[in-house]
Protein backbone atom coordinates (compact mmCIF):
# COMPACT_ATOMS: atom_id res chain seq x y z
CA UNK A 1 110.96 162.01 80.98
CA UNK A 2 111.48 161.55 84.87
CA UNK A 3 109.24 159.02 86.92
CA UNK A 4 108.21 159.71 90.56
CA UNK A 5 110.48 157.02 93.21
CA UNK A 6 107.35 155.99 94.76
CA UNK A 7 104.22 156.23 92.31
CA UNK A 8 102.87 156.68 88.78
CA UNK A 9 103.51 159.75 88.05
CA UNK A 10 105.91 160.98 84.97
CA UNK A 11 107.22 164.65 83.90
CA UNK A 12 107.25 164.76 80.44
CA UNK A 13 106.69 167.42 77.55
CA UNK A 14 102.75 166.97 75.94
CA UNK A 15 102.40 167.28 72.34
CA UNK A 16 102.33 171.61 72.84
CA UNK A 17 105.98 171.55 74.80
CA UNK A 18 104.31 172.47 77.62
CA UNK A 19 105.60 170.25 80.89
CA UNK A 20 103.11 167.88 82.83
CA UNK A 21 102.74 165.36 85.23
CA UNK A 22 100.79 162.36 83.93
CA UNK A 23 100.36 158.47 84.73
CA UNK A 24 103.08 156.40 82.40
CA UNK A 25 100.25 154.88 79.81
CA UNK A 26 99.55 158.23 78.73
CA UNK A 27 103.32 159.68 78.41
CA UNK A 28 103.96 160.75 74.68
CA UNK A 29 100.69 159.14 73.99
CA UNK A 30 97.65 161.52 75.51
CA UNK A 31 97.96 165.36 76.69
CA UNK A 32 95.96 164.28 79.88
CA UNK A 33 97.60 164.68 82.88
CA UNK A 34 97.31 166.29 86.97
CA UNK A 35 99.83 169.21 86.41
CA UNK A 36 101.23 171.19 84.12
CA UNK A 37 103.28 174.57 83.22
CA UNK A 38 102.19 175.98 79.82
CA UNK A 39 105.89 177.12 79.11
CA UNK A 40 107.56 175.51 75.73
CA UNK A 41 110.74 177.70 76.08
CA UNK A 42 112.00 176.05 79.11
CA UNK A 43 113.69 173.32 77.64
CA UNK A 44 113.63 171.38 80.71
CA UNK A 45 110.86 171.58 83.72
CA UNK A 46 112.66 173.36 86.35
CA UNK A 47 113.93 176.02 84.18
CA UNK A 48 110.13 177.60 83.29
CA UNK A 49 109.31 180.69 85.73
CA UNK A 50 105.63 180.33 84.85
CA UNK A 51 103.19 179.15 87.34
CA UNK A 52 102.26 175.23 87.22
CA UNK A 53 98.36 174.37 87.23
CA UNK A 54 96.70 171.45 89.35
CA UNK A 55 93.84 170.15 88.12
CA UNK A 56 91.16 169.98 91.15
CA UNK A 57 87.27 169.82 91.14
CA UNK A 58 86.97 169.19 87.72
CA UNK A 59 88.49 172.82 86.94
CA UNK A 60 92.40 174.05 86.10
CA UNK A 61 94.00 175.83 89.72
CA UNK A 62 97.36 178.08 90.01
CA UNK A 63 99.71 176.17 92.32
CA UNK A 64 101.87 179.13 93.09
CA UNK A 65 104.17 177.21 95.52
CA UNK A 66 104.61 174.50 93.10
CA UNK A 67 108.57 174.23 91.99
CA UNK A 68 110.55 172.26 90.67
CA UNK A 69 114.10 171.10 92.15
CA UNK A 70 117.02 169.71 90.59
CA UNK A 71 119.93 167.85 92.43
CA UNK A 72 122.26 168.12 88.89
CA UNK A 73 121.33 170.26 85.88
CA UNK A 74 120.78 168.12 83.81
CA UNK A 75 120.91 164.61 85.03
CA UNK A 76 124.99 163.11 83.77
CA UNK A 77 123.38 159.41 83.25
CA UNK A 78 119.74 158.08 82.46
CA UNK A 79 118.77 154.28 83.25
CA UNK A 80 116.24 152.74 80.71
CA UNK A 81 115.04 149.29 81.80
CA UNK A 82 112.00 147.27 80.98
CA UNK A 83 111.21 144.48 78.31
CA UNK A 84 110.84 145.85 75.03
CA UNK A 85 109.54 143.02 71.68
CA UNK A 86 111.57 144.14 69.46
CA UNK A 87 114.46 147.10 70.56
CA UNK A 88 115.91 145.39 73.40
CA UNK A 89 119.56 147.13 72.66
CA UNK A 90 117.51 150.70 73.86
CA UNK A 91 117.36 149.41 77.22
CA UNK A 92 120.79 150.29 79.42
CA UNK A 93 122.94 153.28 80.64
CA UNK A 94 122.82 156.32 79.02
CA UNK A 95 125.62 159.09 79.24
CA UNK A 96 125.25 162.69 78.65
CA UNK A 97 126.91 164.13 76.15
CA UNK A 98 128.02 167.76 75.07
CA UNK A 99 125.76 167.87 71.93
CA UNK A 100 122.74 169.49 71.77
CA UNK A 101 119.49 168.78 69.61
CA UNK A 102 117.17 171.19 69.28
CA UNK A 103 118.55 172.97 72.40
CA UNK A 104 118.09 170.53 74.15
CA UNK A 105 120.43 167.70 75.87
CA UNK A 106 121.62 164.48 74.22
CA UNK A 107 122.64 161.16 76.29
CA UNK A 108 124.23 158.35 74.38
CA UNK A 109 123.70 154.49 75.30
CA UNK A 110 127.21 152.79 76.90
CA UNK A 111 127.34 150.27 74.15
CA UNK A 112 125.31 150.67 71.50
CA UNK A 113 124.71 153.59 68.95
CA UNK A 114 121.61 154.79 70.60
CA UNK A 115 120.71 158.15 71.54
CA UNK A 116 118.21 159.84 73.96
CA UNK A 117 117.45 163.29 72.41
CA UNK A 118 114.35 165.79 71.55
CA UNK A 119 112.89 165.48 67.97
């Protein structure tokens, strides 16, 4: 899951593995969401070649020029922060790793045995 710098707005994968852009409340939660790219192969967003769709007028739109850019493939260190009731040792720095689950890549937290991978 990445979160726009500026606004609410998350990529994530919807229930179907296909990539979207949604408001936080609804990541993991609801498959409602502005964009999306019906590709599950692409195991991350940037690597589907399939055209994204916008949702506008109350109808689904091809966004042809829609893309999506990476500065590092994939990122070497995720950030999780926040208050959590009851899992507080989630929250921290996260370091990728060399494994692989489900094809997909696996960070591990800096101090505890936690691990950020696909199910």
């Amino acid at each position: 899951v990445w979160k726009h710098e500026k606004y609410d707005r998350w990529i994530a994968a919807d229930s179907k593995g296909r990539w979207c852009v949604q408001d936080e409340s609804l990541v993991g939660v609801k498959d409602h969401y502005f964009l999306y790219v019906d590709d599950s192969s692409a195991l991350l967003p940037h690597e589907s070649s399939k055209v994204w769709q916008e949702f506008v007028d109350s109808a689904w739109k091809k966004a042809p020029s829609l893309k999506v850019q990476v500065s590092r493939d994939p990122p070497t260190t995720l950030v999780l922060t926040g208050e959590l009731a009851t899992h507080p040792t989630c929250l921290g720095v996260y370091s990728l790793t060399t494994r692989k689950a489900h094809g997909r890549p696996v960070w591990k937290h800096e101090k505890h045995d936690r691990w950020i991978a696909a199910d």
